[in-house]
C-alpha atoms as a PDB file:
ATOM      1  CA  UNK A   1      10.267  -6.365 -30.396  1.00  0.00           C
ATOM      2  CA  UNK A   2      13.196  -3.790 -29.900  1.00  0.00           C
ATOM      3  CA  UNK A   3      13.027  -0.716 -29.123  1.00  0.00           C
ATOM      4  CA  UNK A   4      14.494   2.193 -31.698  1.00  0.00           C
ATOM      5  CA  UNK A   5      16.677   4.785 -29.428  1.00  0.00           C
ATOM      6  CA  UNK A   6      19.143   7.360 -31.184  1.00  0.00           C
ATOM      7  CA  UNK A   7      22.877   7.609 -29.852  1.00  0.00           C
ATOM      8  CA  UNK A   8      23.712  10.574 -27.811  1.00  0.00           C
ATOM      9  CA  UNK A   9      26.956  10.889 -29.234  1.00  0.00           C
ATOM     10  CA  UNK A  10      26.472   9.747 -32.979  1.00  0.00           C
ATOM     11  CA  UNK A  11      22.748  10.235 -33.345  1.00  0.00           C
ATOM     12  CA  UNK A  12      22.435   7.249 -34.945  1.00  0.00           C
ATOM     13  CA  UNK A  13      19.400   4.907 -34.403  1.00  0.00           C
ATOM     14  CA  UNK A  14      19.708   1.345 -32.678  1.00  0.00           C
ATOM     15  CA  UNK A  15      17.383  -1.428 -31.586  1.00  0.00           C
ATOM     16  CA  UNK A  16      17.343  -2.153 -27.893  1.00  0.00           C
ATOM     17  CA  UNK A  17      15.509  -4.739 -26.707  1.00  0.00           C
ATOM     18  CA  UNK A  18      13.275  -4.100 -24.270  1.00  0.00           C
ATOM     19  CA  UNK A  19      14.566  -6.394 -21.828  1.00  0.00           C
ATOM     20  CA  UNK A  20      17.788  -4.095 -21.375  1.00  0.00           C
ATOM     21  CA  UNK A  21      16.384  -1.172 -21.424  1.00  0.00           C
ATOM     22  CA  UNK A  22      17.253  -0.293 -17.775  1.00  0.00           C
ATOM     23  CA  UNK A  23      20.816  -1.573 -18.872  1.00  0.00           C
ATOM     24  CA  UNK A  24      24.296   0.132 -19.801  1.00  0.00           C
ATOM     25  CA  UNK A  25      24.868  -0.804 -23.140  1.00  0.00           C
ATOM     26  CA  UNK A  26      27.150   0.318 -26.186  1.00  0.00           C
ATOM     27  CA  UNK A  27      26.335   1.415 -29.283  1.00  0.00           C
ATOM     28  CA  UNK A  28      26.381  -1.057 -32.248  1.00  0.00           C
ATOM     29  CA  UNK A  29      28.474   1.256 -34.857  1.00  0.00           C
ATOM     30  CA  UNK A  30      30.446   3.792 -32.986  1.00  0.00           C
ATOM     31  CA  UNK A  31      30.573   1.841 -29.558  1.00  0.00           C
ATOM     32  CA  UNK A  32      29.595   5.156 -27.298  1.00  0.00           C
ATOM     33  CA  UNK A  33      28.333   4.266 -24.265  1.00  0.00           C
ATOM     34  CA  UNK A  34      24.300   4.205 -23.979  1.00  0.00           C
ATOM     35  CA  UNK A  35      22.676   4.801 -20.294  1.00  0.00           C
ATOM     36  CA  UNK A  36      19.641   3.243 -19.711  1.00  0.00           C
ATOM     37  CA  UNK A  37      16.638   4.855 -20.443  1.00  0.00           C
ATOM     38  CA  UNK A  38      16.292   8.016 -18.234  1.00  0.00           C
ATOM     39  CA  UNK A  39      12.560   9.752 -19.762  1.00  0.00           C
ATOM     40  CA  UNK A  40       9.535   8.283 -19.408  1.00  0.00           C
ATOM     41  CA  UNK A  41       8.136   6.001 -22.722  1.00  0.00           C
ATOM     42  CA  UNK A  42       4.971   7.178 -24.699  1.00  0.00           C
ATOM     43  CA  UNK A  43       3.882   3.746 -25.504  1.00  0.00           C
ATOM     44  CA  UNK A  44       1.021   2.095 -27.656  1.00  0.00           C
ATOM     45  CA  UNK A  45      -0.721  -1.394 -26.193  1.00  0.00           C
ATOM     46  CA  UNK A  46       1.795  -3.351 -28.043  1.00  0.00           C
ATOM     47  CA  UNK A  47       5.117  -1.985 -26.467  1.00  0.00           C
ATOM     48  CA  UNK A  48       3.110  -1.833 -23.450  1.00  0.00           C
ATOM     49  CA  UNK A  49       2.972  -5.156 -23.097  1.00  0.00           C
ATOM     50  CA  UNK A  50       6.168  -6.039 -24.609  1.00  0.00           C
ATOM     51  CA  UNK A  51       7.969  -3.743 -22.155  1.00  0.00           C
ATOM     52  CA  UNK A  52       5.588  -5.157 -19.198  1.00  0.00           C
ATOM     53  CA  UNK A  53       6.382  -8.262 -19.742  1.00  0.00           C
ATOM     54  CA  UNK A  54       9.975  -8.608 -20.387  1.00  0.00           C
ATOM     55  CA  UNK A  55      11.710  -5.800 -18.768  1.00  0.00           C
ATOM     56  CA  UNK A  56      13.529  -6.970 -15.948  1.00  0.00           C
ATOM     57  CA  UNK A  57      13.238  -3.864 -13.414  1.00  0.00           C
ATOM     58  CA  UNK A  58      10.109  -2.469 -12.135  1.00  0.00           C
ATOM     59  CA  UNK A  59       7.379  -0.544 -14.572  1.00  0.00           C
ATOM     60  CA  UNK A  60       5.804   2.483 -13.104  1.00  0.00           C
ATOM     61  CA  UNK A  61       3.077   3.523 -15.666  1.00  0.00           C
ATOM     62  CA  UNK A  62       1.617   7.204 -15.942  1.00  0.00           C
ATOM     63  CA  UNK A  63      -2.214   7.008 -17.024  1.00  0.00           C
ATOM     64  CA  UNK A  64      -2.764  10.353 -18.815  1.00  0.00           C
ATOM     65  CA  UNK A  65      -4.740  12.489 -21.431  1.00  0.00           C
ATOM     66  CA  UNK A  66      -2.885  15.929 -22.877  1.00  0.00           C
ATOM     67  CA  UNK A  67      -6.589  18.169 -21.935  1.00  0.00           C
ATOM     68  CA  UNK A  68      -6.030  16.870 -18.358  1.00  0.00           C
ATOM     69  CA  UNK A  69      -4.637  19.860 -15.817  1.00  0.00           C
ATOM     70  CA  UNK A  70      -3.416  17.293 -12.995  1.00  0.00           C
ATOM     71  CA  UNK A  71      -1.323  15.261 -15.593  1.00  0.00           C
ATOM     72  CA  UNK A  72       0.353  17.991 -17.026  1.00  0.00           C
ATOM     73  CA  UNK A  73       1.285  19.359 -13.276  1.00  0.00           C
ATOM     74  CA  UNK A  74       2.141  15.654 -12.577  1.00  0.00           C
ATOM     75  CA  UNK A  75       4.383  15.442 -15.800  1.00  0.00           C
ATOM     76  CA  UNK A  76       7.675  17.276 -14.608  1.00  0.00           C
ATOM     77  CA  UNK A  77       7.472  14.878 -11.351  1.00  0.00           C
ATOM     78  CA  UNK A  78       6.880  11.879 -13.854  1.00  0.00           C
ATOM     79  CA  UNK A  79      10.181  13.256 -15.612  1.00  0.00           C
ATOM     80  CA  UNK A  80      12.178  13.737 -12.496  1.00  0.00           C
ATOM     81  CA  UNK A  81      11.121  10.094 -11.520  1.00  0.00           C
ATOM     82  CA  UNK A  82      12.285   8.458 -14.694  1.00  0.00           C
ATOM     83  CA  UNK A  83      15.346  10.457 -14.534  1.00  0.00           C
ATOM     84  CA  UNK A  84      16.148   9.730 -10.753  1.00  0.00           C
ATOM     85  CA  UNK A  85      15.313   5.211 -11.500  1.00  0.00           C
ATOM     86  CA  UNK A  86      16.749   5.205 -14.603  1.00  0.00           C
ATOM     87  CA  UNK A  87      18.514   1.753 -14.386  1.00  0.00           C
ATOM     88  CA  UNK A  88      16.334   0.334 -11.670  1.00  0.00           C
ATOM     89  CA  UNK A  89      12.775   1.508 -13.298  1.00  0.00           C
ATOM     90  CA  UNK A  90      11.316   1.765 -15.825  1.00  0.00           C
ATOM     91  CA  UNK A  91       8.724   4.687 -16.595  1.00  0.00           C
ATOM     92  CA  UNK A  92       5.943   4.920 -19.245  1.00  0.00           C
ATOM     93  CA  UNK A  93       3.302   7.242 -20.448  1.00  0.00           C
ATOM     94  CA  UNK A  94       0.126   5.904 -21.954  1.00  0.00           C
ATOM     95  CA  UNK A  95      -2.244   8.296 -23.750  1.00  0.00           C
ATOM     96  CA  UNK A  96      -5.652   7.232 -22.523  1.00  0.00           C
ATOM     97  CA  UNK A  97      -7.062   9.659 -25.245  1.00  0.00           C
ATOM     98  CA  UNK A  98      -5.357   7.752 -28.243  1.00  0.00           C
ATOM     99  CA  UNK A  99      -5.529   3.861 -26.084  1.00  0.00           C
ATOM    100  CA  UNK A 100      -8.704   3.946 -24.603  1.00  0.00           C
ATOM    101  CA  UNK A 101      -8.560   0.212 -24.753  1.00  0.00           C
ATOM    102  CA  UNK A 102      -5.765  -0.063 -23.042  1.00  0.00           C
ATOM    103  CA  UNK A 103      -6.675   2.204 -19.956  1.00  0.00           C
ATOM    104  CA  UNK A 104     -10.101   0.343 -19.957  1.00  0.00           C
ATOM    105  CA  UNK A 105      -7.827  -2.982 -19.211  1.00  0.00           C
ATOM    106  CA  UNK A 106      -6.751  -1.560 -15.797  1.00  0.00           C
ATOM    107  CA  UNK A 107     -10.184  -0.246 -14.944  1.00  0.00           C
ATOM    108  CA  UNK A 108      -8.491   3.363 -15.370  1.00  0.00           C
ATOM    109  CA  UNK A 109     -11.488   5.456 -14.609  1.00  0.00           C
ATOM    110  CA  UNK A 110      -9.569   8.927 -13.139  1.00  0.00           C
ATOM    111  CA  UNK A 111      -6.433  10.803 -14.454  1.00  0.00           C
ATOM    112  CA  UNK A 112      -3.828  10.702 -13.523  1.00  0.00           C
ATOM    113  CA  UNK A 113      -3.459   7.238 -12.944  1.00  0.00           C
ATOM    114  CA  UNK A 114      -0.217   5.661 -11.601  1.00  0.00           C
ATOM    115  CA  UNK A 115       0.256   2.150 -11.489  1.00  0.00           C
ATOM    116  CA  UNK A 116       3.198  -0.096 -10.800  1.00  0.00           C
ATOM    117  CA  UNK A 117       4.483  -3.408 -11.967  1.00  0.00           C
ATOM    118  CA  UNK A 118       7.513  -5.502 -10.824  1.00  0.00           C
ATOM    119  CA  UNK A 119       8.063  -8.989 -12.098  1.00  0.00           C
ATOM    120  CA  UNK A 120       4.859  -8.706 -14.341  1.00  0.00           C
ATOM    121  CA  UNK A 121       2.367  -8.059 -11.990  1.00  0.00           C
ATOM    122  CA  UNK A 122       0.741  -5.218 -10.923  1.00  0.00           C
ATOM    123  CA  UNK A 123       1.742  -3.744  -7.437  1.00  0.00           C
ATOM    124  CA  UNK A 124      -0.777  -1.084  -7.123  1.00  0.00           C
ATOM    125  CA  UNK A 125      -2.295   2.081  -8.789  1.00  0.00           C
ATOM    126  CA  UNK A 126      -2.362   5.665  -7.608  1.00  0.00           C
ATOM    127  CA  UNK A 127      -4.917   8.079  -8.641  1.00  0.00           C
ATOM    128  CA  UNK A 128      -8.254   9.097  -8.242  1.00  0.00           C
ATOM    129  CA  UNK A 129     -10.621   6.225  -7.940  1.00  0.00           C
END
C-alpha cells in the first residue's frame, strides 16, 4: 500500500511506498527532490501496520486522544522529534479516540503513550501505566 504525499515544489500528489518513506526520493513528473518524511503520520490500523511492518528505520508511535491536555503539550515535542529523525525514524500519531481497537492491541491504557519499534518489534512504550 503506498502512501499519497504532495510535492513541495509542484504540489502534485505521488505514491510512496511505505518502505521508503525515510528515503530521498524524486518526484515522478517534475523530478524535484522529495525528503523523507519529516511530520509525524496520523494513521488508521491499516497503514499502521503496513508502515510497521515494512518500513525499514525505526517507528516511534504517539498514543493520543485530541481532549487529552498531556498529548497536546507532548505534540510540539512529537513534531520536533519527527522533524529532527526524519530519514532515520519514522513517527506516527494514532487517534485512540477514532482506533480504539488499535490502542487496545498494545494494552494502551494511559495517554500519552509512546512506543517504539525497530525491525518490527516493539522496543518499549513510554507513558503512564
Amino acid at each position: 500500500m503506498p502512501f499519497i504525499r504532495a510535492c513541495n515544489h509542484c504540489g502534485q500528489k505521488n505514491r510512496i511506498p511505505v518502505k521508503h518513506l525515510a528515503s530521498t526520493g524524486h518526484h515522478g513528473k517534475c523530478k524535484s527532490p522529495m525528503p523523507p518524511i519529516a511530520e509525524p503520520l496520523a494513521v488508521d490500523d491499516t497503514l499502521f501496520d503496513e508502515i510497521v511492518q515494512n518500513v525499514r528505520v525505526p517507528v516511534l508511535v504517539d498514543f493520543w486522544a485530541e481532549w487529552c491536555g498531556p498529548c497536546r503539550a507532548a505534540a510540539p515535542e512529537v513534531l520536533r522529534t519527527a522533524k529532527d529523525m526524519a530519514g532515520r525514524a519514522v513517527v506516527m500519531k494514532v487517534d485512540t479516540e477514532k482506533y480504539p481497537q488499535l490502542a487496545g492491541r498494545f494494552d494502551v491504557r494511559g495517554i500519552p503513550n509512546f512506543v517504539w519499534w525497530s525491525s518490527g518489534v516493539t522496543a518499549g512504550g513510554l507513558g503512564r501505566p
